[in-house]
C-alpha atoms as a PDB file:
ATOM      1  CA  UNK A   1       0.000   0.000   0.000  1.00  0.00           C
ATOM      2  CA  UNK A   2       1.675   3.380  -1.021  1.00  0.00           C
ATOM      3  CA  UNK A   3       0.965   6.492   1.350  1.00  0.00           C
ATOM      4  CA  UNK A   4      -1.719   6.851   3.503  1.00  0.00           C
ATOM      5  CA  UNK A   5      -4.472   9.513   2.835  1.00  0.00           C
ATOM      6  CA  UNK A   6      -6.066  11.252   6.120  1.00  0.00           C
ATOM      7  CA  UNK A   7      -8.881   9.387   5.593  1.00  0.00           C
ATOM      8  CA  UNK A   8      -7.657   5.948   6.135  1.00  0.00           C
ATOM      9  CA  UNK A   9      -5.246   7.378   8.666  1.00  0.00           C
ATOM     10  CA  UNK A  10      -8.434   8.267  10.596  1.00  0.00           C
ATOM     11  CA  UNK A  11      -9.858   4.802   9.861  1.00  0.00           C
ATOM     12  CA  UNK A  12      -6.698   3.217  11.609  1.00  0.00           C
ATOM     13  CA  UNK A  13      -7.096   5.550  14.557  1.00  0.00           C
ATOM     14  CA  UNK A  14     -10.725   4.703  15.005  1.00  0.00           C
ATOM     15  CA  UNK A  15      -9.782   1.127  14.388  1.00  0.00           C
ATOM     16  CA  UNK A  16      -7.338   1.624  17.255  1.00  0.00           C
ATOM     17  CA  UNK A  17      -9.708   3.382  19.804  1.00  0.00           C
ATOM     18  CA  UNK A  18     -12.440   0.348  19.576  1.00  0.00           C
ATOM     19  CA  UNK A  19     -14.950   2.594  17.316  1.00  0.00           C
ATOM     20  CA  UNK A  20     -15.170   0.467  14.092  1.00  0.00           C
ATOM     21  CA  UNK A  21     -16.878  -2.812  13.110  1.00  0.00           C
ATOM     22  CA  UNK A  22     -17.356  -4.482   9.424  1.00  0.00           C
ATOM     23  CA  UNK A  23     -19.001  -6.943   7.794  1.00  0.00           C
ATOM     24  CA  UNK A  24     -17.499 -10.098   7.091  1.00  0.00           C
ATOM     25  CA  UNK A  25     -17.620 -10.473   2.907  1.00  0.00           C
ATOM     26  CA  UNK A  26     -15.739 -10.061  -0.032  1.00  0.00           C
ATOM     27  CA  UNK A  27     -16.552  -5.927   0.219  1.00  0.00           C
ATOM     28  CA  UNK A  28     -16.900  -5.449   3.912  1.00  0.00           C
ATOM     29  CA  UNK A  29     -19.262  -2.655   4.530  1.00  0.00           C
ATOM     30  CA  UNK A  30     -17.021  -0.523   7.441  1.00  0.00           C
ATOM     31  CA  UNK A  31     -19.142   1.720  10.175  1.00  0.00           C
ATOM     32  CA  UNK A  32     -17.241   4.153  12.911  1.00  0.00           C
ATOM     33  CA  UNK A  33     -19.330   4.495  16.122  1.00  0.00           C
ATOM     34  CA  UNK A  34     -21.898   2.811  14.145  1.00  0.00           C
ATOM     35  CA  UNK A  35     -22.410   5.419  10.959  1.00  0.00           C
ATOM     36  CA  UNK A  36     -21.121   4.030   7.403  1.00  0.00           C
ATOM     37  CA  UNK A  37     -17.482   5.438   7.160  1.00  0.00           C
ATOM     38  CA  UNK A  38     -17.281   8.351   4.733  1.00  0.00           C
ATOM     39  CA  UNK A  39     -15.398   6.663   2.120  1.00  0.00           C
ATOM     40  CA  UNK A  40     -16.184   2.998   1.227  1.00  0.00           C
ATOM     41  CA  UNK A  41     -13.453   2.034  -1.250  1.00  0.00           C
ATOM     42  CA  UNK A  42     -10.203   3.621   1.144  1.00  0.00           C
ATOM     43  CA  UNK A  43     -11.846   1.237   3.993  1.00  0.00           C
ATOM     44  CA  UNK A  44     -11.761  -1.721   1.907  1.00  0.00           C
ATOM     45  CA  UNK A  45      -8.171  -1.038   0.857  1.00  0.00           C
ATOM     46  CA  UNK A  46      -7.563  -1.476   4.380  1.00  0.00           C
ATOM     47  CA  UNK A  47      -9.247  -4.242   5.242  1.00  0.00           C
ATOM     48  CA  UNK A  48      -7.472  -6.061   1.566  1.00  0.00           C
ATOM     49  CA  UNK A  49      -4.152  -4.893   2.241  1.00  0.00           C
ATOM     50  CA  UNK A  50      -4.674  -6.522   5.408  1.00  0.00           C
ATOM     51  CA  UNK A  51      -4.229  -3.436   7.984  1.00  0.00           C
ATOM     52  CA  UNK A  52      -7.979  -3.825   9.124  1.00  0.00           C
ATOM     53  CA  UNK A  53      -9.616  -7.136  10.497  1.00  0.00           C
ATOM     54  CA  UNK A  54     -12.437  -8.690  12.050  1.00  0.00           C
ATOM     55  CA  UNK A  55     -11.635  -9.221  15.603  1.00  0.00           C
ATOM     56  CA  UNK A  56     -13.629 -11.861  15.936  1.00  0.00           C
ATOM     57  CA  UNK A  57     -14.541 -14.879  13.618  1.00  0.00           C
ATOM     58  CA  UNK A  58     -18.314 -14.269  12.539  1.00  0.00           C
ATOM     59  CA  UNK A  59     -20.700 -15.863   9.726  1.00  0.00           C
ATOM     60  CA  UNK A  60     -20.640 -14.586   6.089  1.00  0.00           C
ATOM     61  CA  UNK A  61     -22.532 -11.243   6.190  1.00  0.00           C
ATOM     62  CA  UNK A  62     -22.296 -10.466  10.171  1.00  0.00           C
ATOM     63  CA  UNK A  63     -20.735  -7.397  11.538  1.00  0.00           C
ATOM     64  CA  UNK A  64     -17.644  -7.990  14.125  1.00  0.00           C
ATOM     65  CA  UNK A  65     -15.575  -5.422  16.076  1.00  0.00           C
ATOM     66  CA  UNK A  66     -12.612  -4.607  13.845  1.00  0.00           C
ATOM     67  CA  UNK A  67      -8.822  -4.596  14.843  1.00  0.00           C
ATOM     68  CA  UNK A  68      -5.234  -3.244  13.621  1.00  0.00           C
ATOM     69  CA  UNK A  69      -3.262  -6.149  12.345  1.00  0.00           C
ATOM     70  CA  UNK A  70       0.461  -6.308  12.789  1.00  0.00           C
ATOM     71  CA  UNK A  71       0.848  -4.467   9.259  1.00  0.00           C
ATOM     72  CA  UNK A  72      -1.981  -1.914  10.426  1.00  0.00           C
ATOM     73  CA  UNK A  73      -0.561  -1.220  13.522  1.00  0.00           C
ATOM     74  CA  UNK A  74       2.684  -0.397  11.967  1.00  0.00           C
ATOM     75  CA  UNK A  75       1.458   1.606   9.383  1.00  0.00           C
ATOM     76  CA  UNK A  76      -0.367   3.715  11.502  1.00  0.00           C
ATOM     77  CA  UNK A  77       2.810   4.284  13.626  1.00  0.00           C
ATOM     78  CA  UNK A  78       4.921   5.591  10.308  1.00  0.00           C
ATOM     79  CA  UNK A  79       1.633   7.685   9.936  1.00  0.00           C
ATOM     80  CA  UNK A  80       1.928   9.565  13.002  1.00  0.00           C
ATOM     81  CA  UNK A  81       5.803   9.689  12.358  1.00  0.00           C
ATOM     82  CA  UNK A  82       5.106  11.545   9.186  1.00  0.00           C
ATOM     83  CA  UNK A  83       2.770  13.943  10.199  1.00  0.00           C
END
């Protein structure tokens, strides 16, 4: 994944902080304190490139809380280093 926008920095933040849940699925719908998140396609890239995942194993098509991988964690950390 190249650069992060403010957006998805803001995703990983919210991520971090307990406030997001998605939908397990091929597009995972994303919601922040329960509201769809403002940009569907940047919170998918997240959850593909594998900085964003459910935190807890969940049927096709059920919402779980969502966690910072690893990769997401780390990302978010260069993030703030840039800023």
């Amino acid at each position: 994944m190249q650069e992060l926008s403010r957006r998805e920095v803001a995703l990983l933040k919210a991520t971090a902080a307990n406030r997001v849940d998605l939908t397990r699925s091929a597009e995972p719908d994303v919601r922040v304190d329960g509201l769809p998140f403002c940009d569907p396609t940047a919170a998918r890239a997240l959850v593909h490139a594998g900085l964003i995942e459910a935190a807890t194993p969940v049927a096709p098509g059920d919402r779980a809380p969502a966690r910072l991988t690893a990769a997401g964690a780390k990302a978010l950390g260069l993030a703030a280093l840039a800023a």
